[in-house]
Protein backbone atom coordinates (compact mmCIF):
# COMPACT_ATOMS: atom_id res chain seq x y z
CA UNK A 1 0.00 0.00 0.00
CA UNK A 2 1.47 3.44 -0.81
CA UNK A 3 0.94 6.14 1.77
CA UNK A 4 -0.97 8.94 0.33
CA UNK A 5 0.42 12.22 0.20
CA UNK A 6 -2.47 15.43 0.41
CA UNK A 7 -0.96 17.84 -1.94
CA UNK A 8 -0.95 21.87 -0.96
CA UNK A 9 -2.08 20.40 2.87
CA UNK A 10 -1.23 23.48 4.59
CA UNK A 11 -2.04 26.02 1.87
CA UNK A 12 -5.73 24.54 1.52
CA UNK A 13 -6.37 24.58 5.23
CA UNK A 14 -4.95 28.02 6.02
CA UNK A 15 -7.47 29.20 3.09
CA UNK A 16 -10.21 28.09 4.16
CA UNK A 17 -9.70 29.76 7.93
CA UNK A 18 -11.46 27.16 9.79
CA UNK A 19 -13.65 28.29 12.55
CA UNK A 20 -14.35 26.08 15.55
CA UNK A 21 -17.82 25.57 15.94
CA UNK A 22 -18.19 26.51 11.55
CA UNK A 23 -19.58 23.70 9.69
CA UNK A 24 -17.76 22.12 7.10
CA UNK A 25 -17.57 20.09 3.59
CA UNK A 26 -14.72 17.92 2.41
CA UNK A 27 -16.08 17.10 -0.77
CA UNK A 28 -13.18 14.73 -2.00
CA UNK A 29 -12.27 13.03 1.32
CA UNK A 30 -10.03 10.65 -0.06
CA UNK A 31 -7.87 8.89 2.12
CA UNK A 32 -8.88 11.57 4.46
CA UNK A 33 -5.58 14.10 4.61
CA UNK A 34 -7.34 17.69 4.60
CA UNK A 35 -10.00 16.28 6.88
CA UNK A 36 -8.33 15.45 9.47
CA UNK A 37 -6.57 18.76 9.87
CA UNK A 38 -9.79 20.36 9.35
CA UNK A 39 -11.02 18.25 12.07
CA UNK A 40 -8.37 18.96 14.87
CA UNK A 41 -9.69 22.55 14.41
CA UNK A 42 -13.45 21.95 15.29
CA UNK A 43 -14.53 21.79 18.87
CA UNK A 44 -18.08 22.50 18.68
CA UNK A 45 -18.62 22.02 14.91
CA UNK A 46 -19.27 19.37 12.08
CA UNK A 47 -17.35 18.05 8.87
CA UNK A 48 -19.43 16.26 6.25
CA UNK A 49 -17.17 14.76 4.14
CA UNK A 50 -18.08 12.41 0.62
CA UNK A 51 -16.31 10.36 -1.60
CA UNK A 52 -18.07 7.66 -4.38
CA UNK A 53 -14.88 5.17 -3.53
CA UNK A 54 -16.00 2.67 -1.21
CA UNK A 55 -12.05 1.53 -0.50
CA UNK A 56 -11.18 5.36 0.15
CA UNK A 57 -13.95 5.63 2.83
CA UNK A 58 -12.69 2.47 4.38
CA UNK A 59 -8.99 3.96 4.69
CA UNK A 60 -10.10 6.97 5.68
CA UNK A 61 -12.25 5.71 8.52
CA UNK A 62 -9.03 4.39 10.18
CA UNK A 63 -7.23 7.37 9.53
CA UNK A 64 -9.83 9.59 11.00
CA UNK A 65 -10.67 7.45 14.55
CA UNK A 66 -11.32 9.28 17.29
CA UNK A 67 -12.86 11.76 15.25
CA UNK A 68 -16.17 10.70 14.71
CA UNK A 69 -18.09 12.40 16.63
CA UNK A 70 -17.30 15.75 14.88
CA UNK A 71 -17.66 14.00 11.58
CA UNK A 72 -20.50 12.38 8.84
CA UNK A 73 -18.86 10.23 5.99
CA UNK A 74 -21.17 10.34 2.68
CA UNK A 75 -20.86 7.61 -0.11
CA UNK A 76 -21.78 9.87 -2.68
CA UNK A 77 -20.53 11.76 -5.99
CA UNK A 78 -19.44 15.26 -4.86
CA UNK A 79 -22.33 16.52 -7.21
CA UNK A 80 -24.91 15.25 -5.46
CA UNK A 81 -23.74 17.32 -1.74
CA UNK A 82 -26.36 19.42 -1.75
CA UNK A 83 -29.18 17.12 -1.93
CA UNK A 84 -27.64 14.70 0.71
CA UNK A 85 -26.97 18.18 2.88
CA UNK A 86 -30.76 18.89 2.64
CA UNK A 87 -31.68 15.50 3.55
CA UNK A 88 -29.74 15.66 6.64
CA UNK A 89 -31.37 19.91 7.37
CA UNK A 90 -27.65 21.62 6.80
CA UNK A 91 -29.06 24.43 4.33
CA UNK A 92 -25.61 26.54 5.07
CA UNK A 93 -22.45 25.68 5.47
CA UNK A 94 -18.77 27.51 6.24
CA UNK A 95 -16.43 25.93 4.48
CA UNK A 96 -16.07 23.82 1.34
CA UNK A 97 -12.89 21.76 -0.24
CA UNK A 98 -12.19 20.24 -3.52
CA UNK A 99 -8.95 18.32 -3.96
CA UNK A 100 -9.55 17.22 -7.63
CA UNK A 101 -6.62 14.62 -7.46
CA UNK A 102 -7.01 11.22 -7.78
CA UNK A 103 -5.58 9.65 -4.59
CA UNK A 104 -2.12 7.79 -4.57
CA UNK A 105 -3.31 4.58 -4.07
CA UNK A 106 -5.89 4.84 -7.27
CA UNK A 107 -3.27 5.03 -9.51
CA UNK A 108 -0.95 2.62 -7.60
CA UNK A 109 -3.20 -0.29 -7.02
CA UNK A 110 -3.53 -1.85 -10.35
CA UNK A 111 -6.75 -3.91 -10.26
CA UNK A 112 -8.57 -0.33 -10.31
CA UNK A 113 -7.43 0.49 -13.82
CA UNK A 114 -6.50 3.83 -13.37
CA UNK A 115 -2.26 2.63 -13.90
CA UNK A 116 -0.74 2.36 -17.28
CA UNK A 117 2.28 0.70 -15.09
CA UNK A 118 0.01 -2.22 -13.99
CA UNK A 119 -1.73 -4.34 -16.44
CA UNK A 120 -5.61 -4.85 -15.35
CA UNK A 121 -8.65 -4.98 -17.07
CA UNK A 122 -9.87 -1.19 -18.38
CA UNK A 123 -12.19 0.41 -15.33
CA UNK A 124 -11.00 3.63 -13.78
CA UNK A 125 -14.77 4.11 -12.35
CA UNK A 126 -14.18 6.40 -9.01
CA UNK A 127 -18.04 4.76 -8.22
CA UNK A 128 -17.67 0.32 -8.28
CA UNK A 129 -21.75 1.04 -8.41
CA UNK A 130 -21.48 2.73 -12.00
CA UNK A 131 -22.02 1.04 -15.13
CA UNK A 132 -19.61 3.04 -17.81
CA UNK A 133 -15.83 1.88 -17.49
CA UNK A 134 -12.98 2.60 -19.68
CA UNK A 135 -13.33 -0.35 -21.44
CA UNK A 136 -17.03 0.60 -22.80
CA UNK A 137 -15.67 4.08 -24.00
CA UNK A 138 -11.85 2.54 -25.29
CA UNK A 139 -14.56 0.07 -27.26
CA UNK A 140 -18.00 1.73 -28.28
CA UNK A 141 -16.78 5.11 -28.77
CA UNK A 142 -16.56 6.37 -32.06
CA UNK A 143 -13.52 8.07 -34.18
CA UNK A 144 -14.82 10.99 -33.36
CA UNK A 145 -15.60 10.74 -29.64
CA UNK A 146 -12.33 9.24 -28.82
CA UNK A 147 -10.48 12.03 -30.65
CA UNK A 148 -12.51 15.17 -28.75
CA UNK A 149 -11.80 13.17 -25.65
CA UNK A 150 -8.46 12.88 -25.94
CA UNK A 151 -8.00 16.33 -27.66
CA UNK A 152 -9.90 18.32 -24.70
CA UNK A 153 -9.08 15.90 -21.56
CA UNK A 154 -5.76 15.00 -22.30
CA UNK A 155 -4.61 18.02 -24.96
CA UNK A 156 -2.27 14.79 -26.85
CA UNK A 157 -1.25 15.80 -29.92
CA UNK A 158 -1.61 12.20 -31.34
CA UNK A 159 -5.08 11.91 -29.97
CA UNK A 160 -6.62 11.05 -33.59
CA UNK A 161 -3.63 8.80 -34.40
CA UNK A 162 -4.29 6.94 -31.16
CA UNK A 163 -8.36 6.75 -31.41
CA UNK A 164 -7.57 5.10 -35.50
CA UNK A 165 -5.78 2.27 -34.09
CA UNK A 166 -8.09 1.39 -31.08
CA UNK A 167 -10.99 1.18 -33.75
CA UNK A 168 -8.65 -0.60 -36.04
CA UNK A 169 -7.43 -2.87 -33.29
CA UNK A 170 -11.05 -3.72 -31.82
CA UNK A 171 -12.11 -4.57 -34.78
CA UNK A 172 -9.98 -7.73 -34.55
CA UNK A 173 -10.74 -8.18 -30.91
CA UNK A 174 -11.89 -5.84 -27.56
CA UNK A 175 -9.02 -3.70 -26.21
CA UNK A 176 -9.43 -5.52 -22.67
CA UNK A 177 -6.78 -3.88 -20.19
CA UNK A 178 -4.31 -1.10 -19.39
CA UNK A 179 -1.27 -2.25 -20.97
CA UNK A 180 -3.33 -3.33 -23.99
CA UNK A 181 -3.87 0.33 -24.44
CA UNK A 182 -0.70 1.37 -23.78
CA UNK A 183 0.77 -0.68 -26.62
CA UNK A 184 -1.63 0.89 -28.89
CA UNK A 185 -0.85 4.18 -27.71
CA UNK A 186 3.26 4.08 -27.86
CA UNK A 187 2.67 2.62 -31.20
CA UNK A 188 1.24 5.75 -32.39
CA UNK A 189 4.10 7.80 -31.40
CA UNK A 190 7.42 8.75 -33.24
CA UNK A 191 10.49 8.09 -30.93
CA UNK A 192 10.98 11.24 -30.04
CA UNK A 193 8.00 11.55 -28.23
CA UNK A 194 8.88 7.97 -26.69
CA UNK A 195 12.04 9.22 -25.31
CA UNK A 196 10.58 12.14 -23.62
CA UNK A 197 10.63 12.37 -19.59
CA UNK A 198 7.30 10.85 -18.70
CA UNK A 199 4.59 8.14 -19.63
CA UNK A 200 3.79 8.36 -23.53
CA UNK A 201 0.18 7.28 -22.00
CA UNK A 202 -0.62 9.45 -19.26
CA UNK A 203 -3.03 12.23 -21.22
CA UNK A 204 -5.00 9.16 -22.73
CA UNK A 205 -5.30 7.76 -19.55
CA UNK A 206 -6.33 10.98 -17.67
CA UNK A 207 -8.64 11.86 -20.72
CA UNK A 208 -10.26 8.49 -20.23
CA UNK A 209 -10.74 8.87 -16.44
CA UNK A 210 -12.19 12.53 -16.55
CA UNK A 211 -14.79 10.86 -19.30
CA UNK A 212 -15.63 7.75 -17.73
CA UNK A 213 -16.40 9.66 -13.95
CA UNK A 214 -17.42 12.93 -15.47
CA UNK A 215 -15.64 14.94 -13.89
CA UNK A 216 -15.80 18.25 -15.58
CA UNK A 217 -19.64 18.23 -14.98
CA UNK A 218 -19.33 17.07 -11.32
CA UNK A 219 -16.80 19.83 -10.65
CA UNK A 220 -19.11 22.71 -12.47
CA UNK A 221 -22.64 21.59 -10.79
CA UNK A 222 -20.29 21.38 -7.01
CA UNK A 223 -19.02 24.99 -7.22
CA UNK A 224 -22.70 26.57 -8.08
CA UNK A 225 -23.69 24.67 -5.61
CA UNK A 226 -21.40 25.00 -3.13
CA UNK A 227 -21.29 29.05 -3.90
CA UNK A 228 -25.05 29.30 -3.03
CA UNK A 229 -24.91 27.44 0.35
CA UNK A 230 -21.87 29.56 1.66
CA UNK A 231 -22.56 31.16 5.07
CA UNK A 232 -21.53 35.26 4.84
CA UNK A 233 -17.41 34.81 5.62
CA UNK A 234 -17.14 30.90 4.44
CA UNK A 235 -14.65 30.14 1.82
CA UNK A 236 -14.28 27.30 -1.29
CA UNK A 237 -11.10 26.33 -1.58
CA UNK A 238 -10.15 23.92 -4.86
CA UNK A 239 -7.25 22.24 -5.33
CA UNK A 240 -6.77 21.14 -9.20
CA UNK A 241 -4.39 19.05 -10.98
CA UNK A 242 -5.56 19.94 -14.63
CA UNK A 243 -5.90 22.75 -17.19
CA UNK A 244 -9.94 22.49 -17.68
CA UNK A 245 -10.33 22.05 -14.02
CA UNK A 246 -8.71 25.34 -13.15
CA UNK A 247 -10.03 27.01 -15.81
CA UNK A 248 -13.41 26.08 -14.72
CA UNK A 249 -12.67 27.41 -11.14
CA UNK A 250 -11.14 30.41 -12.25
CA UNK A 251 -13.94 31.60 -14.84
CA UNK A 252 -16.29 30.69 -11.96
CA UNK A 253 -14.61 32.58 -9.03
CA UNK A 254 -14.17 35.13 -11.52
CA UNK A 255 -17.71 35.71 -12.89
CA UNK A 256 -19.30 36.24 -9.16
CA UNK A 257 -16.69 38.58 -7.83
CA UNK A 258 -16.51 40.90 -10.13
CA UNK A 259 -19.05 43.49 -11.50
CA UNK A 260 -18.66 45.13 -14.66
CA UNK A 261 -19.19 49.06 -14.42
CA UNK A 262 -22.34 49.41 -12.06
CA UNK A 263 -25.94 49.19 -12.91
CA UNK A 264 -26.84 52.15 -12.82
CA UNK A 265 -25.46 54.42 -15.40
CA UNK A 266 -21.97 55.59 -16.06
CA UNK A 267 -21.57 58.83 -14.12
CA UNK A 268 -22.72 57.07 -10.58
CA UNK A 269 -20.59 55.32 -8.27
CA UNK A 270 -20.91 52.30 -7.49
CA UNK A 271 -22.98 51.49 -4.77
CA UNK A 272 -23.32 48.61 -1.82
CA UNK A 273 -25.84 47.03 -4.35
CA UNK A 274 -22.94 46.92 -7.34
CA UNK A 275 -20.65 44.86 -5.06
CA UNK A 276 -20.51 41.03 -5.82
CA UNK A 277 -21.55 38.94 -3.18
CA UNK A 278 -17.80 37.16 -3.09
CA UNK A 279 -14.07 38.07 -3.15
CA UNK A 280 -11.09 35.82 -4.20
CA UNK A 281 -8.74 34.88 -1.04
CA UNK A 282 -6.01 34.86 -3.30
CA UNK A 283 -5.92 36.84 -6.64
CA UNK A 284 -3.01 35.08 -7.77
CA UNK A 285 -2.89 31.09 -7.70
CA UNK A 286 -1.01 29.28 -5.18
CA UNK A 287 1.31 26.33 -6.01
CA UNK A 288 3.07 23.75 -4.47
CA UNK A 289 6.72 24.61 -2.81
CA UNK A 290 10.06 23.51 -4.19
CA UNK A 291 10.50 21.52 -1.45
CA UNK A 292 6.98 20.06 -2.10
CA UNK A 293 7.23 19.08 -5.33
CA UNK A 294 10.62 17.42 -5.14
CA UNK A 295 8.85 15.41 -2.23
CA UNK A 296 5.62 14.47 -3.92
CA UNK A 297 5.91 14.86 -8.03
CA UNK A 298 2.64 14.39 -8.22
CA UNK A 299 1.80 18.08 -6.66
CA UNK A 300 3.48 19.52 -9.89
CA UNK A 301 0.65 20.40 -11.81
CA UNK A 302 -1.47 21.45 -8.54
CA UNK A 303 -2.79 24.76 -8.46
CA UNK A 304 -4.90 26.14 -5.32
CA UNK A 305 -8.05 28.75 -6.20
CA UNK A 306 -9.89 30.43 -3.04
CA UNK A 307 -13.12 32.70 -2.59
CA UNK A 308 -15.38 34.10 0.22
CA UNK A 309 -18.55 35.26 0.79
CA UNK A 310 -18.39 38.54 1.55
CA UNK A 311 -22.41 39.20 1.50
């Protein structure tokens, strides 16, 4: 078992200023990292915390003893937070985190089929309980849909090289597993791209993932969400690991906490009424540490996005 690092640990939970009796939402609990810190700060409040992986929420529970009093564990997607929140009468909450990376042990466990190191059958579903699995898109997909989704998800160059020869290679028999696709993949890239630092198969493989759990749309339905249930003074904080994700957060955070001219006419000031409803924590993004990234390489590509509601 590899021990899970959480990636921008301290960052996130300074940002998100917990209070002690505040109510909070670890919508990604994961192996259960940013919880617990999160948790040592609550006396009198509560952490809700989800995650669709029944193994994560079975790690975490061992990480988190002692805890449980302060703390509710959701099997859920993060989408659905609001609705289970409802259920259980939380209308408003202080605090919400996103850590949109896929925990260590995901990617190191190779029955899960989230590795192009390990050779296992095609899967990568976050949710056992879901039907779709990489295999179903690597092998009903079209040309076309396997091209956009490697284009957009993974931004490979080769993308419609690689999405010809799965069709051409299924045709002779299913692409069943990991290193099946791997193959495939390598064999649709000059050398030079072979000898560069890093997996030839790692976009394909992310693309695949972000298709199969839908993660774009889970991400964009959480932060409307999670803005309109913010208490006055509580803060989103999201952690992501790719180029859509932060430019979802950041056009987001963007559009509520800032108003163009006022809406009124040109000559007025503006007036408490013209002021957005949030502020961003941190105007510019915050990234990883030296230090941190030459500990965990997988924080490289981490960036860290915060806002509050100010009204």
């Amino acid at each position: 078992m590899s021990k899970h690092v959480s990636v921008l640990l301290h960052e996130a939970i300074d940002s998100l200023s917990v209070k002690e009796d505040g109510i909070y939402v670890d919508l990604t609990l994961g192996r259960g990292g940013h919880s617990k810190e999160i948790l040592k700060r609550l006396k009198n409040g509560h952490l809700y915390a989800f995650d669709k992986d029944d193994e994560a929420i079975e790690e975490s529970k061992e990480n988190l003893k002692g805890f449980e009093d302060k703390l509710t564990i959701i099997r859920d997607d993060f989408r659905n937070f609001r609705q289970n929140l409802d259920k259980l009468g939380v209308k408003k909450v202080d605090g919400i985190l996103l850590d949109l990376g896929v925990s260590s042990p995901q990617f190191d466990e190779g029955n899960r089929g989230f590795s192009y190191r390990e050779d296992s059958r095609l899967d990568m579903r976050m949710d056992t309980r879901q039907k779709l699995t990489a295999y179903d898109v690597v092998n009903t997909y079209s040309i076309q849909e396997l091209t956009r989704i490697f284009r957009e998800y993974g931004e490979d160059k080769y993308s419609y090289q690689i999405a010809r020869k799965i069709i051409e290679k299924r045709q002779q028999k299913p692409v069943e597993t990991t290193l099946d696709l791997v193959e495939i993949i390598k064999a649709c890239k000059p050398q030079k791209e072979l000898a560069k630092k890093g997996h030839p198969a790692k976009q394909i493989f992310q693309a695949l993932r972000i298709e199969v759990n839908d993660e774009l749309g889970a991400l964009k339905e959480a932060l409307k969400d999670g803005l309109d249930v913010l208490n006055v003074g509580g803060r989103i904080v999201v952690i992501t690991f790719h180029s859509l994700e932060d430019r979802i957060t950041k056009v987001m955070f963007q559009e509520v906490s800032k108003v163009e001219g006022t809406r009124r006419n040109v000559f007025s000031l503006p007036s408490k009424d013209d002021e957005p409803d949030y502020r961003l924590v941190n105007t510019k993004v915050i990234l990883p540490s030296e230090s941190e990234q030459e500990e965990n390489p997988r924080s490289r590509s981490a960036k860290l996005r915060a806002i509050e509601r100010i009204k």
